[in-house]
N, C-alpha and C. Protein backbone atom coordinates (compact mmCIF):
# COMPACT_ATOMS: atom_id res chain seq x y z
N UNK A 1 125.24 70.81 -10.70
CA UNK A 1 124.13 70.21 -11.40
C UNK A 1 122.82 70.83 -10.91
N UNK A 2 121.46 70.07 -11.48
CA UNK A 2 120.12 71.09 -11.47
C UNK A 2 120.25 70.38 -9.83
N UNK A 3 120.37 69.43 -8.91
CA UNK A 3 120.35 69.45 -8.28
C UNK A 3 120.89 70.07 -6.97
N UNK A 4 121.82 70.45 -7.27
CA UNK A 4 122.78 71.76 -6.58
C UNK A 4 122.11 72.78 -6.16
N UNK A 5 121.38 72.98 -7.24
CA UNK A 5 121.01 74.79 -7.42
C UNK A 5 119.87 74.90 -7.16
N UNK A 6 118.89 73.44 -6.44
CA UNK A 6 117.86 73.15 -6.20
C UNK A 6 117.86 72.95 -4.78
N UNK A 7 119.49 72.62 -4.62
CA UNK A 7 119.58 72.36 -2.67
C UNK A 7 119.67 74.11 -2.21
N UNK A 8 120.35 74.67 -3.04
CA UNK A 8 120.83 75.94 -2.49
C UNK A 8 119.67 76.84 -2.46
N UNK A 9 118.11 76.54 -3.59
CA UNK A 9 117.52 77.33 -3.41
C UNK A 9 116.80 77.31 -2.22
N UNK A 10 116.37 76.04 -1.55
CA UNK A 10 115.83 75.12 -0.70
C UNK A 10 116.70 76.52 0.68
N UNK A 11 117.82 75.89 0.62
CA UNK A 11 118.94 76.59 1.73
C UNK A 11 118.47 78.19 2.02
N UNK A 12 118.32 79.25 1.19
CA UNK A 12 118.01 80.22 0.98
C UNK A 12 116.41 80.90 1.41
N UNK A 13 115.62 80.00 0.94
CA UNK A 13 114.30 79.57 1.23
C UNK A 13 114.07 80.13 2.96
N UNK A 14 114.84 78.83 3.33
CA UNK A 14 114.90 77.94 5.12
C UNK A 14 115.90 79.53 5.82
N UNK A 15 116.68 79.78 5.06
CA UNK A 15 117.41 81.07 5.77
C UNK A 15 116.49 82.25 5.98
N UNK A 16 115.87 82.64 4.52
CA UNK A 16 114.71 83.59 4.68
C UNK A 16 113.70 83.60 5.13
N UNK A 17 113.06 82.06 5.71
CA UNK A 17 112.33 82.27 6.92
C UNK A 17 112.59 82.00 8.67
N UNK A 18 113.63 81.60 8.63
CA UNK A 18 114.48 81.72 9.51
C UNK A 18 114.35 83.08 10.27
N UNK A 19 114.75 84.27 9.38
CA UNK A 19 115.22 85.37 9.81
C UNK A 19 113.85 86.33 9.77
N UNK A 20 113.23 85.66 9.13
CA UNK A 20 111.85 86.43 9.06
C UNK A 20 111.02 86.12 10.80
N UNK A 21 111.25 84.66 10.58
CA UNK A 21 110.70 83.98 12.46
C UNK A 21 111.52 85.31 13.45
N UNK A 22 113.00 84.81 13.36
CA UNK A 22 113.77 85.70 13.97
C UNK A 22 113.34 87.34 14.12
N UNK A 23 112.76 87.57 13.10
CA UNK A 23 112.70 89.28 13.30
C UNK A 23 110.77 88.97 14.24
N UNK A 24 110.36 88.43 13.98
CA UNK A 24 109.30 88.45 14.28
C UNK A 24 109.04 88.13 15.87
N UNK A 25 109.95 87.27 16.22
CA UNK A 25 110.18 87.15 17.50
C UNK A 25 110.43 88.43 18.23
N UNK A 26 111.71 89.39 17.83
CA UNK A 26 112.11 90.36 18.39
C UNK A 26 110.95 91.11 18.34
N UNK A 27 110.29 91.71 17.78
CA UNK A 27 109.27 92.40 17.66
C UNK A 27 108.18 91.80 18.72
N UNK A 28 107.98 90.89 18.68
CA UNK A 28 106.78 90.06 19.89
C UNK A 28 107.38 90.56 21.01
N UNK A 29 108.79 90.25 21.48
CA UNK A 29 109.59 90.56 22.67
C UNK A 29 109.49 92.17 23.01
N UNK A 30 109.92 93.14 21.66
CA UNK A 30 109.44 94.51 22.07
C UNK A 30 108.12 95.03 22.35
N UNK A 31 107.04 94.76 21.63
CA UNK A 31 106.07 94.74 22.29
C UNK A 31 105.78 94.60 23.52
N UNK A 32 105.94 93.45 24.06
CA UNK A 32 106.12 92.57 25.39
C UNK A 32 106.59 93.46 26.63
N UNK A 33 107.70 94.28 25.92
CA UNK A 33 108.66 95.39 27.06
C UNK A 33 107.94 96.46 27.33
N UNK A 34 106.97 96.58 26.31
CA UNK A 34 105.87 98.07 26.28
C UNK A 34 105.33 97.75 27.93
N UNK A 35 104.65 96.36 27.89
CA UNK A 35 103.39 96.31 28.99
C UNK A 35 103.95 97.00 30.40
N UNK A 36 102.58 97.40 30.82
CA UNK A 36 103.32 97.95 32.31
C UNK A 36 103.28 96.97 33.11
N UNK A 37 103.05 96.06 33.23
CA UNK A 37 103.08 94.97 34.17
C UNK A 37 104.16 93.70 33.96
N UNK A 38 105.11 93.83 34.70
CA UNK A 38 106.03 92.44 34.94
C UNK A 38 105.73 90.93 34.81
N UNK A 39 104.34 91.12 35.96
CA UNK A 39 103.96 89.66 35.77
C UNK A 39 103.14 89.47 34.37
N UNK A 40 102.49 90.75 33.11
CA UNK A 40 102.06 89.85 32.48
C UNK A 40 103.32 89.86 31.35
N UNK A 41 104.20 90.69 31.42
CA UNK A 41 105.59 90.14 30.51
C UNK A 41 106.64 88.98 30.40
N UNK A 42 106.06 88.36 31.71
CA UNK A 42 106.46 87.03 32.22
C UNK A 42 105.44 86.18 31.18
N UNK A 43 104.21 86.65 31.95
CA UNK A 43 103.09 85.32 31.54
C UNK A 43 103.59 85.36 29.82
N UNK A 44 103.16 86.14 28.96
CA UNK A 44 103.36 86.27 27.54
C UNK A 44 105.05 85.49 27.42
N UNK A 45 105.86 85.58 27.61
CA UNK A 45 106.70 85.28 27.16
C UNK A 45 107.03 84.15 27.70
N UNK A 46 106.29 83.45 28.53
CA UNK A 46 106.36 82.09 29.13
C UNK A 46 105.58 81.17 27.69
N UNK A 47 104.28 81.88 27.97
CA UNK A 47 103.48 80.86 26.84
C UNK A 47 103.80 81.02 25.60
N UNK A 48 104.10 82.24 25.25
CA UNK A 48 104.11 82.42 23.50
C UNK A 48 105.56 82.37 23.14
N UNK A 49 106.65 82.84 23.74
CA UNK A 49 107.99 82.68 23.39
C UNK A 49 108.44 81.18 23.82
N UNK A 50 108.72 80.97 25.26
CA UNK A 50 108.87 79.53 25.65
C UNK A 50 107.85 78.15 25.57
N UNK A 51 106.74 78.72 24.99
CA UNK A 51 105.96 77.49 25.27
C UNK A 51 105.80 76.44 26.04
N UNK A 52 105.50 77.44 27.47
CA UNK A 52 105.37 76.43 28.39
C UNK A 52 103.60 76.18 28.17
N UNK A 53 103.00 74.71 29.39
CA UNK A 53 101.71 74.95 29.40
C UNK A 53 101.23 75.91 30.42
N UNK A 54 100.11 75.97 30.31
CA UNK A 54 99.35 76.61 31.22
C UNK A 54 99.72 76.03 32.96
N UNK A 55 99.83 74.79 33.01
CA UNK A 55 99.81 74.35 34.26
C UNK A 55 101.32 74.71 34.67
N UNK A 56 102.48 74.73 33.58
CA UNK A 56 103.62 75.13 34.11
C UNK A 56 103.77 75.98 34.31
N UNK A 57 103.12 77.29 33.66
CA UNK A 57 103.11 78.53 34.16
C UNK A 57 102.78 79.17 35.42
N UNK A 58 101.42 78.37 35.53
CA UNK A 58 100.89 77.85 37.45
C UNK A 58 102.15 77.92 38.25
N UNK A 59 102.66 76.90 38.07
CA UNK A 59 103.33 76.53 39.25
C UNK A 59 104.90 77.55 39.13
N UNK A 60 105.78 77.73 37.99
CA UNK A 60 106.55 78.77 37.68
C UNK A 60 105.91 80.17 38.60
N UNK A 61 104.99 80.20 38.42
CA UNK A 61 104.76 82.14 38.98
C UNK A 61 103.86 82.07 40.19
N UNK A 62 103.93 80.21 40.74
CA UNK A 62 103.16 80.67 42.04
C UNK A 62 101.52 80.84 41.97
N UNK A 63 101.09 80.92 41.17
CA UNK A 63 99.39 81.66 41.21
C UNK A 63 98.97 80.26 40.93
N UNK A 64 96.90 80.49 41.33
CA UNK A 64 96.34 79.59 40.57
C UNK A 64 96.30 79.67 39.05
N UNK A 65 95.53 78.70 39.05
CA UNK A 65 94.78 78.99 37.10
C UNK A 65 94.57 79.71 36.99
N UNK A 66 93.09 80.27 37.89
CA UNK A 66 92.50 81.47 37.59
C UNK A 66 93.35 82.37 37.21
N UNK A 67 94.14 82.65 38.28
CA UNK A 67 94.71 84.01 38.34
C UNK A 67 96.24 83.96 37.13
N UNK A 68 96.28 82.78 36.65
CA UNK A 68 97.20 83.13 35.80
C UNK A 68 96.02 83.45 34.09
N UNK A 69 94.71 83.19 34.35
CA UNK A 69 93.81 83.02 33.15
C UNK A 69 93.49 84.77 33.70
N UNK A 70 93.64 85.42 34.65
CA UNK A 70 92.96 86.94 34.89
C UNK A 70 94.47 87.89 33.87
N UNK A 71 95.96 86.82 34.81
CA UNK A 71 96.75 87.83 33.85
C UNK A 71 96.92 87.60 32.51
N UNK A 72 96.91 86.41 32.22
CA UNK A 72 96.78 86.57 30.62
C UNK A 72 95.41 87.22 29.94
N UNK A 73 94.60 87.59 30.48
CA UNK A 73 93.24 88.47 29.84
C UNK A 73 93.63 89.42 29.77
N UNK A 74 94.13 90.22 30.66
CA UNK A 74 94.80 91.91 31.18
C UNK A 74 96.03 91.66 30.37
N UNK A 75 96.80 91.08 30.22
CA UNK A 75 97.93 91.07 29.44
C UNK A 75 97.64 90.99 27.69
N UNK A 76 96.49 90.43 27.29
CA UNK A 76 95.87 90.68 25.78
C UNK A 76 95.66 91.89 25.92
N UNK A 77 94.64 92.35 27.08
CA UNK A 77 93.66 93.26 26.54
C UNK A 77 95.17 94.77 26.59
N UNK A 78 96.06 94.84 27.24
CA UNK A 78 97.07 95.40 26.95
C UNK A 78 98.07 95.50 26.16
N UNK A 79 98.34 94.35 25.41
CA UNK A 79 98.95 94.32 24.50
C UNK A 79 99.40 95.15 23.01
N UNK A 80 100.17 95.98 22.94
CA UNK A 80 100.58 96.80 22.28
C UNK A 80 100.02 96.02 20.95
N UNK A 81 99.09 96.60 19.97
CA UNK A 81 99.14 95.74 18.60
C UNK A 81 99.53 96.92 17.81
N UNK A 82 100.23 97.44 16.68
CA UNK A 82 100.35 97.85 15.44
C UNK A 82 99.34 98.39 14.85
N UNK A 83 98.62 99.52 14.60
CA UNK A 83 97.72 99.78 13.48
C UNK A 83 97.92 99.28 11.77
């Protein structure tokens, strides 16, 4: 029925952005592998992949604020972007 073919388009929809998130992730993550720095491939993929907060990130990597607010600056301003 029209409702069928209205769930399946729905289904199709939710798959194709699914895989679109999915590819988009991988790509954030390769980027991420570019940086020369460990700790800010940590920091980035703490906040933007895992979504931790800021304060968990603190205490996860040991540093203050500051110094987790110095590597995430150096970790933007490095950040591989795409032309």
């Amino acid at each position: 029925a029209a409702s069928d073919v209205y769930k399946r388009q729905i289904q199709r929809d939710v798959a194709e952005k699914v895989a679109y998130l999915i590819s988009l992730r991988d790509e954030i993550n390769m980027r991420i592998d570019m940086l020369d720095s460990h700790e800010e491939q940590i920091l980035l993929r703490y906040r933007y992949l895992d979504g931790f907060s800021w304060d968990e990130i603190e205490h996860m990597m040991c540093v203050s604020k500051s110094t987790v607010h110095r590597i995430h600056g150096s970790a933007l301003q490095n950040f591989p972007v795409p032309d």
